[in-house]
PDB file of N, CA and C in Angstrom:
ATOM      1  N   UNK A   1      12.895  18.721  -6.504  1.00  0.00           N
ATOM      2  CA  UNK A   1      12.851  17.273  -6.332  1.00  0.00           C
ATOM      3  C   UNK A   1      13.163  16.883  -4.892  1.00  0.00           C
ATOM      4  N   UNK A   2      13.603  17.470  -4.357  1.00  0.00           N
ATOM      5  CA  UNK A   2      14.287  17.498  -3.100  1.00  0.00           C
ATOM      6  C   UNK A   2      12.948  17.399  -2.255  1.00  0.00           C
ATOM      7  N   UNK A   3      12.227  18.315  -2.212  1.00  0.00           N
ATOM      8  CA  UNK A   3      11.416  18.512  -1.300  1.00  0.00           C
ATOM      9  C   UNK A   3      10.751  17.634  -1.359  1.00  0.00           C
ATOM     10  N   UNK A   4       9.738  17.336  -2.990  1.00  0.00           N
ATOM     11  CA  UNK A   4       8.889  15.568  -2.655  1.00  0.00           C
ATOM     12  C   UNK A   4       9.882  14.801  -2.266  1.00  0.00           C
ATOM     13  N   UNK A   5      10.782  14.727  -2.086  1.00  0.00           N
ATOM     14  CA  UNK A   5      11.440  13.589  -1.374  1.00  0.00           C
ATOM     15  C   UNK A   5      11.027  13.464  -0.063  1.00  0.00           C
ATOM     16  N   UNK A   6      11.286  14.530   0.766  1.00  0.00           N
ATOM     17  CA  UNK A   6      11.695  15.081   1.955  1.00  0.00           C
ATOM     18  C   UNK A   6       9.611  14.906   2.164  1.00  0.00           C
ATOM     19  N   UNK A   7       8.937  15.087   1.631  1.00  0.00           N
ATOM     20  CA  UNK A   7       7.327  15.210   1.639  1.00  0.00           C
ATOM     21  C   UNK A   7       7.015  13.274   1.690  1.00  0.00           C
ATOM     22  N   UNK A   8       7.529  12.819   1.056  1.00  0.00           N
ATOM     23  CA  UNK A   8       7.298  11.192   0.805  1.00  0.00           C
ATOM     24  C   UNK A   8       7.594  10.716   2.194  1.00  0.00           C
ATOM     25  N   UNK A   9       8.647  10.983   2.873  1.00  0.00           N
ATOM     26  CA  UNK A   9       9.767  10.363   3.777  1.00  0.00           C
ATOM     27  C   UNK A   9       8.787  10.869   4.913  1.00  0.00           C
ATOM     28  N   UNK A  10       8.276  12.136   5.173  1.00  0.00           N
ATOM     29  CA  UNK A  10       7.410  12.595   6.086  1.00  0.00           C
ATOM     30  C   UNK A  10       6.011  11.917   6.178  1.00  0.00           C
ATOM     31  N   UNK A  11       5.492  11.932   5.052  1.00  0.00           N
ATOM     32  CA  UNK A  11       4.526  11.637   4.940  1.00  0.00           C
ATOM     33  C   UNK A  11       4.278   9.642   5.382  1.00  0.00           C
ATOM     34  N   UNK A  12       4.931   9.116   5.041  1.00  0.00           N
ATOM     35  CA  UNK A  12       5.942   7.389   5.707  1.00  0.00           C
ATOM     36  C   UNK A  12       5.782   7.363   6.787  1.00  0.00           C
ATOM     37  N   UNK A  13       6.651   8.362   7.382  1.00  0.00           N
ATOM     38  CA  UNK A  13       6.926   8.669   8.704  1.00  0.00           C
ATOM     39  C   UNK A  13       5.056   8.811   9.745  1.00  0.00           C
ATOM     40  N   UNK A  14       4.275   9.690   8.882  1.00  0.00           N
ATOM     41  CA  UNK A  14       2.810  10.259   9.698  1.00  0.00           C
ATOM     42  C   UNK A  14       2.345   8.887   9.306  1.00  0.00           C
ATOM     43  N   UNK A  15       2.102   8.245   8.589  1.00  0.00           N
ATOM     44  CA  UNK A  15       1.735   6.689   8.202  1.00  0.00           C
ATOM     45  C   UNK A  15       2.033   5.462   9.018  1.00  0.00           C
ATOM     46  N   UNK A  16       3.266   5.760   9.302  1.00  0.00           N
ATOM     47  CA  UNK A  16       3.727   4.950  10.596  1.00  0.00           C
ATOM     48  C   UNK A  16       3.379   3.719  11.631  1.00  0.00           C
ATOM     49  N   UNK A  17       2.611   4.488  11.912  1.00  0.00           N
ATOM     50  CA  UNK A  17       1.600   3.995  13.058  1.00  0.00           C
ATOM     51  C   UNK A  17       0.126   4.519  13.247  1.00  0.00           C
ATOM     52  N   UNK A  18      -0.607   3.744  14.311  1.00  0.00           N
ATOM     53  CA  UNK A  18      -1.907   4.050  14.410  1.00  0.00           C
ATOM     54  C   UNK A  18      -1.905   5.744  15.086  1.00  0.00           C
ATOM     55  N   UNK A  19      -0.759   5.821  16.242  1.00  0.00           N
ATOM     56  CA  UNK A  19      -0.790   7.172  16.838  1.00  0.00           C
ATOM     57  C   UNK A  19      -0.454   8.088  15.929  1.00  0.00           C
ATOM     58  N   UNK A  20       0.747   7.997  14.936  1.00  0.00           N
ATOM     59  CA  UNK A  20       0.997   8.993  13.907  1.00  0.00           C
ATOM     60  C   UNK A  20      -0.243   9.504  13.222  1.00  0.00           C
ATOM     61  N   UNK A  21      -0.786   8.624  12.727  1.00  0.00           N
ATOM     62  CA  UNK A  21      -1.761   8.901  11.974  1.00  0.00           C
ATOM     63  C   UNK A  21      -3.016   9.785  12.580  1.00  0.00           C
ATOM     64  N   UNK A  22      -3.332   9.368  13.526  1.00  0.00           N
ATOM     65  CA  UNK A  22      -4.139  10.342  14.476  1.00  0.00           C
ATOM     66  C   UNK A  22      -3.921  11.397  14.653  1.00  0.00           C
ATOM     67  N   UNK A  23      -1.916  12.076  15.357  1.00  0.00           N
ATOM     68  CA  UNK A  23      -1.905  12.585  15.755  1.00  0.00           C
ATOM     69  C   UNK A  23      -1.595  13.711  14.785  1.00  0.00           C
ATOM     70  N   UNK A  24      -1.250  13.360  13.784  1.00  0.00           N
ATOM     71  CA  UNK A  24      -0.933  14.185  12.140  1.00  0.00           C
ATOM     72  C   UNK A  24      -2.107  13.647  11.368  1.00  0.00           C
ATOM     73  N   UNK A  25      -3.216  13.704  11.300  1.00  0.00           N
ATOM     74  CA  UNK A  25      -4.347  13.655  10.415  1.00  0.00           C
ATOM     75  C   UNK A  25      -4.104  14.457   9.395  1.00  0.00           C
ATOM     76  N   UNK A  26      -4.216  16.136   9.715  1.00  0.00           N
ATOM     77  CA  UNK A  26      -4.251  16.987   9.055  1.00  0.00           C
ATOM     78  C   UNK A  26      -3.022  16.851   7.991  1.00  0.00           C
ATOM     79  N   UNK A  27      -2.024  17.355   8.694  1.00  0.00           N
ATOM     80  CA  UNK A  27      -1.002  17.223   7.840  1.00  0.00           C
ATOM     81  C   UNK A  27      -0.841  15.979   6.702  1.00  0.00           C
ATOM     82  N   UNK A  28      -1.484  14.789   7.459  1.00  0.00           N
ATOM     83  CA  UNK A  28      -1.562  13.416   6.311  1.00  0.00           C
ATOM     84  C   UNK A  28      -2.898  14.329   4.971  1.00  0.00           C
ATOM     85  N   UNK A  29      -3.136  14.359   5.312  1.00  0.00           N
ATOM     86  CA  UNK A  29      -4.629  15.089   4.260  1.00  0.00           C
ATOM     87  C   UNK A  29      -3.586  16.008   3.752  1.00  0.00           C
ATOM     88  N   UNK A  30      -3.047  17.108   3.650  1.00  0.00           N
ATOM     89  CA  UNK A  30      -2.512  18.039   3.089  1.00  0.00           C
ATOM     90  C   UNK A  30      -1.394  17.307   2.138  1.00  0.00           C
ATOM     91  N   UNK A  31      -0.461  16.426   2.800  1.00  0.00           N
ATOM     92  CA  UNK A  31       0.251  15.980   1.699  1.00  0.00           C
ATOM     93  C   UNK A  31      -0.323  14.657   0.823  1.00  0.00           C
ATOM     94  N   UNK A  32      -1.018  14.309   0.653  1.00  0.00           N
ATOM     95  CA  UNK A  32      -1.278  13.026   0.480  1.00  0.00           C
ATOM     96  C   UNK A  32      -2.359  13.929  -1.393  1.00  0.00           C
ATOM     97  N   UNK A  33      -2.816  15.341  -0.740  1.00  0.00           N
ATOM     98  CA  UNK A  33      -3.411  15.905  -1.889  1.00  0.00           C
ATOM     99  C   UNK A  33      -2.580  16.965  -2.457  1.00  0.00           C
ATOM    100  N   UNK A  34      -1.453  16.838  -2.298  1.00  0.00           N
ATOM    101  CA  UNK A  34      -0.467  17.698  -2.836  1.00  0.00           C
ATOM    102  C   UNK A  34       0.078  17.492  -4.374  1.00  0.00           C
ATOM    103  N   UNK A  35       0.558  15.662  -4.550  1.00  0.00           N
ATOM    104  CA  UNK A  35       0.508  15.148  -5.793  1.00  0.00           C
ATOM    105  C   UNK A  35      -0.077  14.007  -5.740  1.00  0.00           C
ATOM    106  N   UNK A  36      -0.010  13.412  -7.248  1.00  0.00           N
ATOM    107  CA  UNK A  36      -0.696  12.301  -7.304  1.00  0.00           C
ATOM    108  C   UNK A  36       0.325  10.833  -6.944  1.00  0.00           C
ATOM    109  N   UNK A  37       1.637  11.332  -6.366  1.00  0.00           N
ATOM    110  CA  UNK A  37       2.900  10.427  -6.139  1.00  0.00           C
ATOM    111  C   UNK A  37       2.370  10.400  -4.817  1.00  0.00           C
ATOM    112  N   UNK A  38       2.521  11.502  -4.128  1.00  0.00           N
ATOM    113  CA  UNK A  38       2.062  11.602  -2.534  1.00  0.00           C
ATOM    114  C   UNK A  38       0.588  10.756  -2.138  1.00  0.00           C
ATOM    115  N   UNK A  39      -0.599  10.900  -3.029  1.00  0.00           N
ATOM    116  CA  UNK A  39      -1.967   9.822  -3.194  1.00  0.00           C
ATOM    117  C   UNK A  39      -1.540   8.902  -3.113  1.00  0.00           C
ATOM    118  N   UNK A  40      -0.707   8.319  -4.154  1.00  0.00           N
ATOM    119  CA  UNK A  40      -0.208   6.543  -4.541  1.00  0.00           C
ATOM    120  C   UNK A  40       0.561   6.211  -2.798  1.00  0.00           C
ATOM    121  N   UNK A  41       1.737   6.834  -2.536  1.00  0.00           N
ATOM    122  CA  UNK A  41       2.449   6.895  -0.868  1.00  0.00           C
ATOM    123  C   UNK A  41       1.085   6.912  -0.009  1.00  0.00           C
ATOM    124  N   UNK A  42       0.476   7.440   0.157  1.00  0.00           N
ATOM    125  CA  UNK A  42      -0.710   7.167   1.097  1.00  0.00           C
ATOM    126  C   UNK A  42      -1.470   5.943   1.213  1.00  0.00           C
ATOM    127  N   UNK A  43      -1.511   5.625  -0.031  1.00  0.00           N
ATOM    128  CA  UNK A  43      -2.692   4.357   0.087  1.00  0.00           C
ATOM    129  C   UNK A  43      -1.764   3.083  -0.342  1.00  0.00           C
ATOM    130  N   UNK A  44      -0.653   3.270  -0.273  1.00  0.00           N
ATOM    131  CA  UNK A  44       0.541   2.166  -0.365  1.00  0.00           C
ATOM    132  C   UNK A  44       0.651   1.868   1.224  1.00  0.00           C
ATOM    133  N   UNK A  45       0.512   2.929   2.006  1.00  0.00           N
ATOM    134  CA  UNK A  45       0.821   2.557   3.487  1.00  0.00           C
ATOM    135  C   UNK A  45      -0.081   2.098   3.857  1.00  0.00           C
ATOM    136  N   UNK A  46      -1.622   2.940   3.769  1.00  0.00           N
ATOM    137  CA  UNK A  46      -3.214   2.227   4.591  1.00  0.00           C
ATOM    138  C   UNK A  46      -2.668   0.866   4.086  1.00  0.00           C
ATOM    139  N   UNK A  47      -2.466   0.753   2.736  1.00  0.00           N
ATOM    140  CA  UNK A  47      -2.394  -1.676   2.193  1.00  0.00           C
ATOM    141  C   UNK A  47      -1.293  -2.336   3.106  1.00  0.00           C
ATOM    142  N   UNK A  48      -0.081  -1.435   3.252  1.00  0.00           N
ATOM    143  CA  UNK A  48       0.680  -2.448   4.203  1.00  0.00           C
ATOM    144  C   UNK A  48       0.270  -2.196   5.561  1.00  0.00           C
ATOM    145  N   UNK A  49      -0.165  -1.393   6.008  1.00  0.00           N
ATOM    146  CA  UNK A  49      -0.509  -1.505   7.561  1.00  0.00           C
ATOM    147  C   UNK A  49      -1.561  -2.290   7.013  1.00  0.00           C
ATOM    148  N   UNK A  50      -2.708  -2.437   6.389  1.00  0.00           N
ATOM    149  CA  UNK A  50      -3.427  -3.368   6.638  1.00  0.00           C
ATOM    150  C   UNK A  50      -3.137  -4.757   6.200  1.00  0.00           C
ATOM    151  N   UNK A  51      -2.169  -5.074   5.266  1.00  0.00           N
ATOM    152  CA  UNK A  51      -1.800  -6.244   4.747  1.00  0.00           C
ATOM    153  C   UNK A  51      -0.837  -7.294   6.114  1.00  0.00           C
ATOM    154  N   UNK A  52      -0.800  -6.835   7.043  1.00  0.00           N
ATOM    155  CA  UNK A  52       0.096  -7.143   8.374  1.00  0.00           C
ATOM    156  C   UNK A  52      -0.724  -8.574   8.481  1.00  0.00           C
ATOM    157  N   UNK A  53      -2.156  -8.210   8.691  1.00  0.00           N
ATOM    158  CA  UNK A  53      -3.233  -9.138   9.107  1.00  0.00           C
ATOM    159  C   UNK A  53      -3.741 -10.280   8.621  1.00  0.00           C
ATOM    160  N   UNK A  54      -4.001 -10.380   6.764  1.00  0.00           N
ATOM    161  CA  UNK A  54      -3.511 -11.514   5.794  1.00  0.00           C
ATOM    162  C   UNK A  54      -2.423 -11.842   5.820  1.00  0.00           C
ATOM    163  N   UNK A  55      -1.378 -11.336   5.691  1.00  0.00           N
ATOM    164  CA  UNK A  55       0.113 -12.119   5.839  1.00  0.00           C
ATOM    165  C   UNK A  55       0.160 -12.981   6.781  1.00  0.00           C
ATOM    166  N   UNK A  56      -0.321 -12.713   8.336  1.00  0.00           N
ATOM    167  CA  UNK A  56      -0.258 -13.518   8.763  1.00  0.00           C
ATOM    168  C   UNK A  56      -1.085 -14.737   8.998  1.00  0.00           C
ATOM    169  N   UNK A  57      -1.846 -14.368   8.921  1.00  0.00           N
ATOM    170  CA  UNK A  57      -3.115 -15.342   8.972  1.00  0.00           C
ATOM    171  C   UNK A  57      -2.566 -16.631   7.740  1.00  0.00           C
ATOM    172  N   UNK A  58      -2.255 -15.789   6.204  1.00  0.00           N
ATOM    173  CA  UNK A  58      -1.805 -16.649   4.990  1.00  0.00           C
ATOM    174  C   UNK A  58      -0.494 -17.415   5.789  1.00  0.00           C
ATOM    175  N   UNK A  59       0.392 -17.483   6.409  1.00  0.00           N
ATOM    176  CA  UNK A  59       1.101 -17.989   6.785  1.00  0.00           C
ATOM    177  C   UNK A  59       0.515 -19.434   7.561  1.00  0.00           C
ATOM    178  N   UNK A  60      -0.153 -19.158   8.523  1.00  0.00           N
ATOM    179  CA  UNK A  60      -0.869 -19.266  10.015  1.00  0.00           C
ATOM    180  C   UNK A  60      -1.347 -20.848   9.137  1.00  0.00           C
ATOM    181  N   UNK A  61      -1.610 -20.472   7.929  1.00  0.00           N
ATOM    182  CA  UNK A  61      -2.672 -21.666   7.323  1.00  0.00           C
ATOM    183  C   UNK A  61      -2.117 -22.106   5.941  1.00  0.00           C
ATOM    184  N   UNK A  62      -1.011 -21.803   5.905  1.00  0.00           N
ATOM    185  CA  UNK A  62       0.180 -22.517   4.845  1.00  0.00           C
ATOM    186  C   UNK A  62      -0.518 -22.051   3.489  1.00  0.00           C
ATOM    187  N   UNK A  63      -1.143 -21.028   3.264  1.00  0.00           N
ATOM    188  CA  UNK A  63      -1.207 -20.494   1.873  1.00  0.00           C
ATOM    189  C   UNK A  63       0.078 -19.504   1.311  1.00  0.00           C
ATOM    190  N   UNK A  64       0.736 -19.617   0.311  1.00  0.00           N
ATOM    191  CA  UNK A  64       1.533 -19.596  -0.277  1.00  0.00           C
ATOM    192  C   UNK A  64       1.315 -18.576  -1.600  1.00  0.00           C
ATOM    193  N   UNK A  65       2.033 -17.473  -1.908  1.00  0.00           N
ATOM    194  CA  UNK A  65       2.292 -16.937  -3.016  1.00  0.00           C
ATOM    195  C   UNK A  65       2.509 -15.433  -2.975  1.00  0.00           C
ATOM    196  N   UNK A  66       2.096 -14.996  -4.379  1.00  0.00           N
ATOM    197  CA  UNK A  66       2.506 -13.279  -3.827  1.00  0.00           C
ATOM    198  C   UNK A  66       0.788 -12.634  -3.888  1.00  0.00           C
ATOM    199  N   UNK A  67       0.846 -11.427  -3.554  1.00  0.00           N
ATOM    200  CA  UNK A  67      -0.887 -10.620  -2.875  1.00  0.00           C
ATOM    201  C   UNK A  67      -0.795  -9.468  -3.185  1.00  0.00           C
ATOM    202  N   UNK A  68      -1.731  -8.891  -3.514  1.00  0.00           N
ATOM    203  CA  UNK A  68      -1.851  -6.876  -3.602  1.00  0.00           C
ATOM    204  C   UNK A  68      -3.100  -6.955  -3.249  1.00  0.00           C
ATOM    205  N   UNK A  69      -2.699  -5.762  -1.972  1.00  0.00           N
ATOM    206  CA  UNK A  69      -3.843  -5.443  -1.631  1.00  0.00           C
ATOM    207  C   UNK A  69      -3.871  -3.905  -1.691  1.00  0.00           C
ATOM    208  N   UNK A  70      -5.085  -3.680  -1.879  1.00  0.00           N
ATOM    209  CA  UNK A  70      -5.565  -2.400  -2.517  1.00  0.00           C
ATOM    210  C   UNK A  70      -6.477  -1.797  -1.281  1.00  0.00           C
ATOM    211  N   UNK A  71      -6.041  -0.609  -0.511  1.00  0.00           N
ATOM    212  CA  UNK A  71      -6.313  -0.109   0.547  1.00  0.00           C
ATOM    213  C   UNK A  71      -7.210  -1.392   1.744  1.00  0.00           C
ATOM    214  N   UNK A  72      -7.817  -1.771   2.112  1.00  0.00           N
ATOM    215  CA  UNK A  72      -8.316  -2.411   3.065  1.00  0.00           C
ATOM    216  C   UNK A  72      -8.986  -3.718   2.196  1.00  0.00           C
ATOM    217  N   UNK A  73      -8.542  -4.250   1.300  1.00  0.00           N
ATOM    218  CA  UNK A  73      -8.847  -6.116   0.381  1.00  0.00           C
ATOM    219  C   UNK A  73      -7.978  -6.552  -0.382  1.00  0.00           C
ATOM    220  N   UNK A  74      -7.537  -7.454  -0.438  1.00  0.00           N
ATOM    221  CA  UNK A  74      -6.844  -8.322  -1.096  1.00  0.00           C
ATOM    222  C   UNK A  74      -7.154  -8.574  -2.790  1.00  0.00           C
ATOM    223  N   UNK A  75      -6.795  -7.766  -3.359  1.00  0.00           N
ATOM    224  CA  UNK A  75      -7.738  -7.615  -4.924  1.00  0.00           C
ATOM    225  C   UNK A  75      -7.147  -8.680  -5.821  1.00  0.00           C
ATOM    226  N   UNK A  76      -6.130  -9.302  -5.746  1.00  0.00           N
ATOM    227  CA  UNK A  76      -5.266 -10.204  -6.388  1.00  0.00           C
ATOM    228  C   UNK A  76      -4.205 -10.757  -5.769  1.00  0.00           C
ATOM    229  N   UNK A  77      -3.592 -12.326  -6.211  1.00  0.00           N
ATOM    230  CA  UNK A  77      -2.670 -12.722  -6.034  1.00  0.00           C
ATOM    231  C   UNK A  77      -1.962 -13.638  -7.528  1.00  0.00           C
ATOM    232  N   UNK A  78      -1.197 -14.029  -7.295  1.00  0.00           N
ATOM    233  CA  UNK A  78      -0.819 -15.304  -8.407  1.00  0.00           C
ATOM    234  C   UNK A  78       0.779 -16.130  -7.646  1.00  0.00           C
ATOM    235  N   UNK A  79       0.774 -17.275  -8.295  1.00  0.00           N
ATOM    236  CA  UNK A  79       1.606 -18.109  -7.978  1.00  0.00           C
ATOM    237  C   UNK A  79       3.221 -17.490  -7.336  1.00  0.00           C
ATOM    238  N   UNK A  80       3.391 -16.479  -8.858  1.00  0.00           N
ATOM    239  CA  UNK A  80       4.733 -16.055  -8.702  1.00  0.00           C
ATOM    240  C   UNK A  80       5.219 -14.475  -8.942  1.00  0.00           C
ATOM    241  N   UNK A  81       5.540 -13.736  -8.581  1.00  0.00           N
ATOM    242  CA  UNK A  81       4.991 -12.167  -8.886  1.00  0.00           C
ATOM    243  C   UNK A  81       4.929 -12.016 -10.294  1.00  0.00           C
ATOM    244  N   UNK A  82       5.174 -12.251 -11.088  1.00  0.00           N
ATOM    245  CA  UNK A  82       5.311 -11.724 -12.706  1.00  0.00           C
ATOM    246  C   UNK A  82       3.600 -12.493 -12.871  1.00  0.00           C
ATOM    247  N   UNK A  83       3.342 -13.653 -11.911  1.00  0.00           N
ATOM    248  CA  UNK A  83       1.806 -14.240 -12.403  1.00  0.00           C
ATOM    249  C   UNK A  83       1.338 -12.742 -11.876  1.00  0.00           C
ATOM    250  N   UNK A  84       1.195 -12.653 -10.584  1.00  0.00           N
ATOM    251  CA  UNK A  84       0.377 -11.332  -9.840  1.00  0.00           C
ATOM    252  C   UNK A  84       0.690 -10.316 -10.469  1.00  0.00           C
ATOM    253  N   UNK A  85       1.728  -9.523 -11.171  1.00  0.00           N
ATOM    254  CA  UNK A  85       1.897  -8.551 -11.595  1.00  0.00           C
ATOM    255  C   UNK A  85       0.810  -8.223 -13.087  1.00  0.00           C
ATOM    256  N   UNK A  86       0.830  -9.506 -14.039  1.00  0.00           N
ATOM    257  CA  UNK A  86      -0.315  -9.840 -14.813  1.00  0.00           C
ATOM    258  C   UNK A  86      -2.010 -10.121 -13.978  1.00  0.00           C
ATOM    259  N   UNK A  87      -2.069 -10.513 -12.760  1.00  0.00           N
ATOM    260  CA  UNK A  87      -3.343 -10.628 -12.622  1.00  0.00           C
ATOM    261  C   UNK A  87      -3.932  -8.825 -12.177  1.00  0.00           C
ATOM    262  N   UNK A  88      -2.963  -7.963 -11.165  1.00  0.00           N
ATOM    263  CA  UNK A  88      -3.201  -6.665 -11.330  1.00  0.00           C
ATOM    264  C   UNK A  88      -3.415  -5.842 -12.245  1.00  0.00           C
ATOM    265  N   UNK A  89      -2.877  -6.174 -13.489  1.00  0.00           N
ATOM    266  CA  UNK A  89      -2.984  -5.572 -14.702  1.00  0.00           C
ATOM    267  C   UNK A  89      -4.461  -5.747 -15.366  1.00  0.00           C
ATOM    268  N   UNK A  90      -5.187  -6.976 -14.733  1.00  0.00           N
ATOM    269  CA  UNK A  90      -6.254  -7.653 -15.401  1.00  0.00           C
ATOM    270  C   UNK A  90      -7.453  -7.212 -14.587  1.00  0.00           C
ATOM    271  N   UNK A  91      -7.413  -6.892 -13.237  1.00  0.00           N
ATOM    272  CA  UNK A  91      -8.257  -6.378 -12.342  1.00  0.00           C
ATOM    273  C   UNK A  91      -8.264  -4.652 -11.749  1.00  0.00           C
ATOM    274  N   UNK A  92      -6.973  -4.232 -12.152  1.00  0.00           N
ATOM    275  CA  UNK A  92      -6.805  -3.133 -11.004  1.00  0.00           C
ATOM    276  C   UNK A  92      -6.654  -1.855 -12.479  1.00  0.00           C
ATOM    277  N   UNK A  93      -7.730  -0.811 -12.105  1.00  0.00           N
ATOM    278  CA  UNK A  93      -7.745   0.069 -12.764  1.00  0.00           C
ATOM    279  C   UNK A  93      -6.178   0.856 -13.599  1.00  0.00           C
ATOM    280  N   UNK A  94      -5.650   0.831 -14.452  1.00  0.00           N
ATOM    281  CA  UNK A  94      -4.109   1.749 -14.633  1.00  0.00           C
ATOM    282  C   UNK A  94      -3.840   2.558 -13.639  1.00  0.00           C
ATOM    283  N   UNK A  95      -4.388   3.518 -13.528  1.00  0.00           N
ATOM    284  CA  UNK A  95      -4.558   4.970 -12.484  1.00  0.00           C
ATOM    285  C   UNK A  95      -4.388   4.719 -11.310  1.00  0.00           C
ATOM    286  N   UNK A  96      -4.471   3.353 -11.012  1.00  0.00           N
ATOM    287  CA  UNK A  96      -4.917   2.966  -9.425  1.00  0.00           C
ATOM    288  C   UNK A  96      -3.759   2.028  -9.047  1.00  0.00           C
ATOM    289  N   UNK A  97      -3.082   1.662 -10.155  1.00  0.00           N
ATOM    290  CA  UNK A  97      -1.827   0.404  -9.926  1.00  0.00           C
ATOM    291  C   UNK A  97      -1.161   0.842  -8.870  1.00  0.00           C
ATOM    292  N   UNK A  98      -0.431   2.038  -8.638  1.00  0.00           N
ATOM    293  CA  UNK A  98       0.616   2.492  -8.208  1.00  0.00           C
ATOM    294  C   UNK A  98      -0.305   2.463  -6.339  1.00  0.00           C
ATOM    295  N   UNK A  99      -1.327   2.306  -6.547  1.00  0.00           N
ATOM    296  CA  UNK A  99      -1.927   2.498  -5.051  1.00  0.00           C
ATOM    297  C   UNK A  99      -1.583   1.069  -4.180  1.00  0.00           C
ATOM    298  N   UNK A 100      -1.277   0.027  -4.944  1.00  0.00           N
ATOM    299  CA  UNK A 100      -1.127  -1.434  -4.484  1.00  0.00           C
ATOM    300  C   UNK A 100      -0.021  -1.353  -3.900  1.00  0.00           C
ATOM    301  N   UNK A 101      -0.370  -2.273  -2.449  1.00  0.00           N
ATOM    302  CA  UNK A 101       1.004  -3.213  -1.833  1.00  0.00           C
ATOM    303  C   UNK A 101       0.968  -4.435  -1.983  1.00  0.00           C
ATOM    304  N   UNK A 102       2.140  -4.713  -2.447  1.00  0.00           N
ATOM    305  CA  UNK A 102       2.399  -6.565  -2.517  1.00  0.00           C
ATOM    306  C   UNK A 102       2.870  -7.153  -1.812  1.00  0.00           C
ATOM    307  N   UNK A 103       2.987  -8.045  -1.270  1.00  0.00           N
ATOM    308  CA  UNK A 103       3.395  -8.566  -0.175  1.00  0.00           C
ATOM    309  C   UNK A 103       3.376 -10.279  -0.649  1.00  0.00           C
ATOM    310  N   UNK A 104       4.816 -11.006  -0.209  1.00  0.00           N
ATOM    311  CA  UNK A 104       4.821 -12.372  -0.479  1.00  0.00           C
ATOM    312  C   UNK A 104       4.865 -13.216   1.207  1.00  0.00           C
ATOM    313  N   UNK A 105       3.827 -14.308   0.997  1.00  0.00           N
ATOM    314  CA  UNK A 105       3.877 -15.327   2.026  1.00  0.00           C
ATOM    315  C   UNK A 105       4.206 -16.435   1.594  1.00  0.00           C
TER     316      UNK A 105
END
């Protein structure tokens, strides 16, 4: 257990940034297909590095509520997270839930 820990925290870490990611490609590919926890950690980071860009913009223009976005789109929102947590359930494959970042503006 130790080690996926220590694999999650690394793998965060190569996610990081735009240079991490470049400069650890490989290694991002190796853990990311190691488990299916390490998959979900991968594409939890591509949604918040990309969710940076709606957040702000949703701010920028006074839209309001909570969001999951699902690697590079915005697949759902709702008023209040328990609404969004039901609208993900209604759009976003089971298998694929754990891939979402949420993010509130």
């Amino acid at each position: 257990m130790v080690k996926q820990q220590n694999d999650e925290e690394l793998l965060r870490f190569y996610m990081k940034s735009l240079d991490n990611k470049i400069r650890y490609e490989e290694e991002i590919h190796k853990l990311r297909n190691k488990s299916k926890e390490l998959e979900a950690i991968y594409y939890q980071e591509e949604a918040r590095d990309y969710a940076r860009h709606p957040k702000k913009m949703f701010k920028e223009f006074g839209v309001k509520g909570h969001f999951a976005v699902l690697l590079h789109s915005v697949v759902a929102s709702g008023e209040t997270e328990k609404e969004l947590k039901e609208n993900i359930a209604k759009v976003i494959p089971e298998n694929k839930r754990t891939w979402v970042y949420n993010f509130k503006s």
